[in-house]
N, C-alpha and C. Protein backbone atom coordinates (compact mmCIF):
# COMPACT_ATOMS: atom_id res chain seq x y z
N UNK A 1 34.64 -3.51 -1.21
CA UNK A 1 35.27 -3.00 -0.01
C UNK A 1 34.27 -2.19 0.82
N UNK A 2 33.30 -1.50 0.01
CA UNK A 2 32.88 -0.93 0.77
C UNK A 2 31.69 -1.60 1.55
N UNK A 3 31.33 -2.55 1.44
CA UNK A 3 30.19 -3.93 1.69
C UNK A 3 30.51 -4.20 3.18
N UNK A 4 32.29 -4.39 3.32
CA UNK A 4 32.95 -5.22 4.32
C UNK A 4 33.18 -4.05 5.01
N UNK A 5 33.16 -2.69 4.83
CA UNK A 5 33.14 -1.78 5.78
C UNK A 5 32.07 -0.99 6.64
N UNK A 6 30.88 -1.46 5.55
CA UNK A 6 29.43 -0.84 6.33
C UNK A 6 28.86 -2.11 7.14
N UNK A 7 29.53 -3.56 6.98
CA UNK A 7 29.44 -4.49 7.73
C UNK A 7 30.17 -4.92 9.20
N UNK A 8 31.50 -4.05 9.01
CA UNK A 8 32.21 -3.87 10.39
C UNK A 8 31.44 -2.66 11.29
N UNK A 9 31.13 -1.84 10.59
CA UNK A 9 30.57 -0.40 10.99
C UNK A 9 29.25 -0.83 12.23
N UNK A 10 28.83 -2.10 11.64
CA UNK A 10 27.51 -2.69 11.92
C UNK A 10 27.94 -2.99 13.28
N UNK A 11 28.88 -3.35 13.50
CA UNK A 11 29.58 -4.15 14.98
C UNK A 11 29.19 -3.47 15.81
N UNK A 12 29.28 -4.27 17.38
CA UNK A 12 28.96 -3.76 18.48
C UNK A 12 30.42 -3.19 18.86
N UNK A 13 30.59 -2.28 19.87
CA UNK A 13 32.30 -1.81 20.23
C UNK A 13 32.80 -2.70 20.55
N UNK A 14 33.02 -3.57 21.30
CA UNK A 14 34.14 -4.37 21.48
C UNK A 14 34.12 -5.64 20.34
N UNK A 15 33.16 -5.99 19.57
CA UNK A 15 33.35 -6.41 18.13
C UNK A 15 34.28 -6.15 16.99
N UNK A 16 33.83 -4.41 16.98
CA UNK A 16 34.62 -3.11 16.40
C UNK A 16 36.74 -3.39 16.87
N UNK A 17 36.16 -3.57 18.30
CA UNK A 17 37.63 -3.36 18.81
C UNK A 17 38.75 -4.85 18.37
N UNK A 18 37.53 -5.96 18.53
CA UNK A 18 39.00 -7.61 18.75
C UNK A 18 39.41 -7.23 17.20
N UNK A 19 38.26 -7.15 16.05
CA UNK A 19 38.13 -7.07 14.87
C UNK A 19 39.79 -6.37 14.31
N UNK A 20 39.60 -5.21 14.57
CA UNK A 20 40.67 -4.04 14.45
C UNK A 20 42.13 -4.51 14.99
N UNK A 21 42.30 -4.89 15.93
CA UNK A 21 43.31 -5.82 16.81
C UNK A 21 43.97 -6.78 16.05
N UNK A 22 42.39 -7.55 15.15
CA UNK A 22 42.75 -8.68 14.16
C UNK A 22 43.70 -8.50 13.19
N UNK A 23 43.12 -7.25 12.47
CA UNK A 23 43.59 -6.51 11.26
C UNK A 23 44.86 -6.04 11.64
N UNK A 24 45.18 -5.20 12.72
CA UNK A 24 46.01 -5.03 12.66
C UNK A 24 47.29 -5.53 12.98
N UNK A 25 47.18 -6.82 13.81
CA UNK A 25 47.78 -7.60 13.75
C UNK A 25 48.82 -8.73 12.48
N UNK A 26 48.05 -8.53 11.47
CA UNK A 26 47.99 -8.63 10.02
C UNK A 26 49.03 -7.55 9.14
N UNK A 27 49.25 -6.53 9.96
CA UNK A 27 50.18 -5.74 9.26
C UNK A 27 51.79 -6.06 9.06
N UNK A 28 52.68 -5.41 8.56
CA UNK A 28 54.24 -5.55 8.98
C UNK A 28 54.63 -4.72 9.95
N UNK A 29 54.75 -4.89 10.90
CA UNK A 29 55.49 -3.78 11.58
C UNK A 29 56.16 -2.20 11.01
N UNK A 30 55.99 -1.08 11.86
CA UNK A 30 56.36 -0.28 11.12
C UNK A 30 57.59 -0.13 11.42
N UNK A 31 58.43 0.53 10.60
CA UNK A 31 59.97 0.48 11.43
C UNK A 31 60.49 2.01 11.30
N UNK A 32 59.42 2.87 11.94
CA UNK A 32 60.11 3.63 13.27
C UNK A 32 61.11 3.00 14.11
N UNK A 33 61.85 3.63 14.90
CA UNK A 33 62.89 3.12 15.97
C UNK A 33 63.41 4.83 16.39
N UNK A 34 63.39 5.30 17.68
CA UNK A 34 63.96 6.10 18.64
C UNK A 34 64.89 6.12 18.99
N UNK A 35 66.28 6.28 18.35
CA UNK A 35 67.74 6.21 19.45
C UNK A 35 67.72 6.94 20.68
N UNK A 36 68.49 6.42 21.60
CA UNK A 36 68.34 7.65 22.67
C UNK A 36 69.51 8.61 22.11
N UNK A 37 70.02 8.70 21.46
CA UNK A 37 70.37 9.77 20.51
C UNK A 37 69.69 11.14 20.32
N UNK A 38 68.47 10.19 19.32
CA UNK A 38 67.50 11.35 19.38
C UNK A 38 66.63 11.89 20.09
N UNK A 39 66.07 11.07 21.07
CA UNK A 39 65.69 12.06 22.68
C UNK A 39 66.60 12.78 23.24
N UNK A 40 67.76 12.33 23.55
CA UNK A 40 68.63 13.41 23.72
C UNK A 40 68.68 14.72 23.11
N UNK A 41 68.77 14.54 21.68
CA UNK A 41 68.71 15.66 20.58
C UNK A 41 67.38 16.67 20.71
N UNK A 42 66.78 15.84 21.21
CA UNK A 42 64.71 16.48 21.36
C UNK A 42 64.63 16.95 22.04
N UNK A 43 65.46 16.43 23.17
CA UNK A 43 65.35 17.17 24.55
C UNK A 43 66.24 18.35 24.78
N UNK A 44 67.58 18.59 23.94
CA UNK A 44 68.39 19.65 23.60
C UNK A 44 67.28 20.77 23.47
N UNK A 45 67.30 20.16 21.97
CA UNK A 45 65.72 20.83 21.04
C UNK A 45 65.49 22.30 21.76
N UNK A 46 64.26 21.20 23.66
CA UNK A 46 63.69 22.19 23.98
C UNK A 46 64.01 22.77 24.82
N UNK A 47 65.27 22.25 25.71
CA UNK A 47 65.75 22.96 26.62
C UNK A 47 66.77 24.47 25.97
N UNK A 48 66.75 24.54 24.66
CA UNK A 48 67.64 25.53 24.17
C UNK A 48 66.65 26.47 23.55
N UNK A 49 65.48 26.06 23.37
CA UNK A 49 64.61 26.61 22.84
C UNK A 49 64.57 26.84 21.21
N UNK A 50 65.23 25.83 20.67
CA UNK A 50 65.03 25.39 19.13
C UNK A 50 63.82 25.20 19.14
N UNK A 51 63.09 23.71 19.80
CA UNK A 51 61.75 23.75 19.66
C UNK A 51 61.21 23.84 20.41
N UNK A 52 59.44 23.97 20.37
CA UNK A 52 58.72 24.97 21.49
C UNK A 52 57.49 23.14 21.54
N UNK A 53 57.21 23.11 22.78
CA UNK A 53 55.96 22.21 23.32
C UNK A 53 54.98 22.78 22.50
N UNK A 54 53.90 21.71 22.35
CA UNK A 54 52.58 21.97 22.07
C UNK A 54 51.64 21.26 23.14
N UNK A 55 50.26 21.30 23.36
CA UNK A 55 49.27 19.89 24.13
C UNK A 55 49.32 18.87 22.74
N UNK A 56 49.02 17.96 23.80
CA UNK A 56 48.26 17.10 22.79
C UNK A 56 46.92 17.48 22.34
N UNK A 57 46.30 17.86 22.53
CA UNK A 57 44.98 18.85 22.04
C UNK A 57 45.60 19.23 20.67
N UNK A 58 46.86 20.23 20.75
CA UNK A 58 47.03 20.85 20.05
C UNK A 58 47.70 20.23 18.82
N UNK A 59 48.29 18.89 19.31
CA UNK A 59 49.25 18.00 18.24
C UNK A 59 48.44 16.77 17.68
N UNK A 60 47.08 17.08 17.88
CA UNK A 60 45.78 16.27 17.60
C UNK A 60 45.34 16.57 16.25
N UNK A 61 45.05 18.45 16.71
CA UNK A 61 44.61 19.20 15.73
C UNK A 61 45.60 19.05 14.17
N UNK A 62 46.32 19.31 14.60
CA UNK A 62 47.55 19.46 13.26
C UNK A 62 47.12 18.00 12.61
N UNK A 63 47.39 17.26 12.91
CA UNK A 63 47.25 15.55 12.68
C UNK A 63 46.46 15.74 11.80
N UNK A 64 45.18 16.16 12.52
CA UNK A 64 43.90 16.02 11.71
C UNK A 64 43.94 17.04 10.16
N UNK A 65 44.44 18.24 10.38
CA UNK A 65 44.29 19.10 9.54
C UNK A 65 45.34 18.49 8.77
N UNK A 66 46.59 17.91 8.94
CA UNK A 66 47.14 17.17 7.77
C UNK A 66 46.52 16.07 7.05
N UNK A 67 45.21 14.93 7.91
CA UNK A 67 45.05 14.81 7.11
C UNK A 67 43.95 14.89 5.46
N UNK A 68 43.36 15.85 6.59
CA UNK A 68 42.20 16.51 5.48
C UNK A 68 43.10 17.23 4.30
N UNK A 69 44.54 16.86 3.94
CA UNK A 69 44.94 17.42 2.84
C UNK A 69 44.73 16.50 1.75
């Protein structure tokens, strides 16, 4: 595995990119799904001030620091 990854690594970017496209194309779908239920509910959320906005900057960071766990 790791042969076929220092060999993609090798790619030029848009090599990098159809490649990835390929692969992921190859997956199952994930099955998330959004009711407008729950935007509604999200949007309650913040207009009541249950929950508070972040940036995306800031909802980047978290991402990342979850997944360096």
């Amino acid at each position: 595995m790791a042969e076929v990854e220092k060999e993609a690594l090798a790619l030029n970017e848009n090599e990098r990119a159809h490649l990835a496209v390929s692969l992921l194309a190859t997956l199952p779908p994930t099955e998330v799904e959004v009711t407008d239920d729950e935007v509604l509910k999200r949007d309650a959320d913040l207009e009541s001030g249950r929950a508070r906005e972040i940036s995306h900057q800031e909802f980047i960071r978290r991402v990342e620091r979850e997944r360096r766990r």
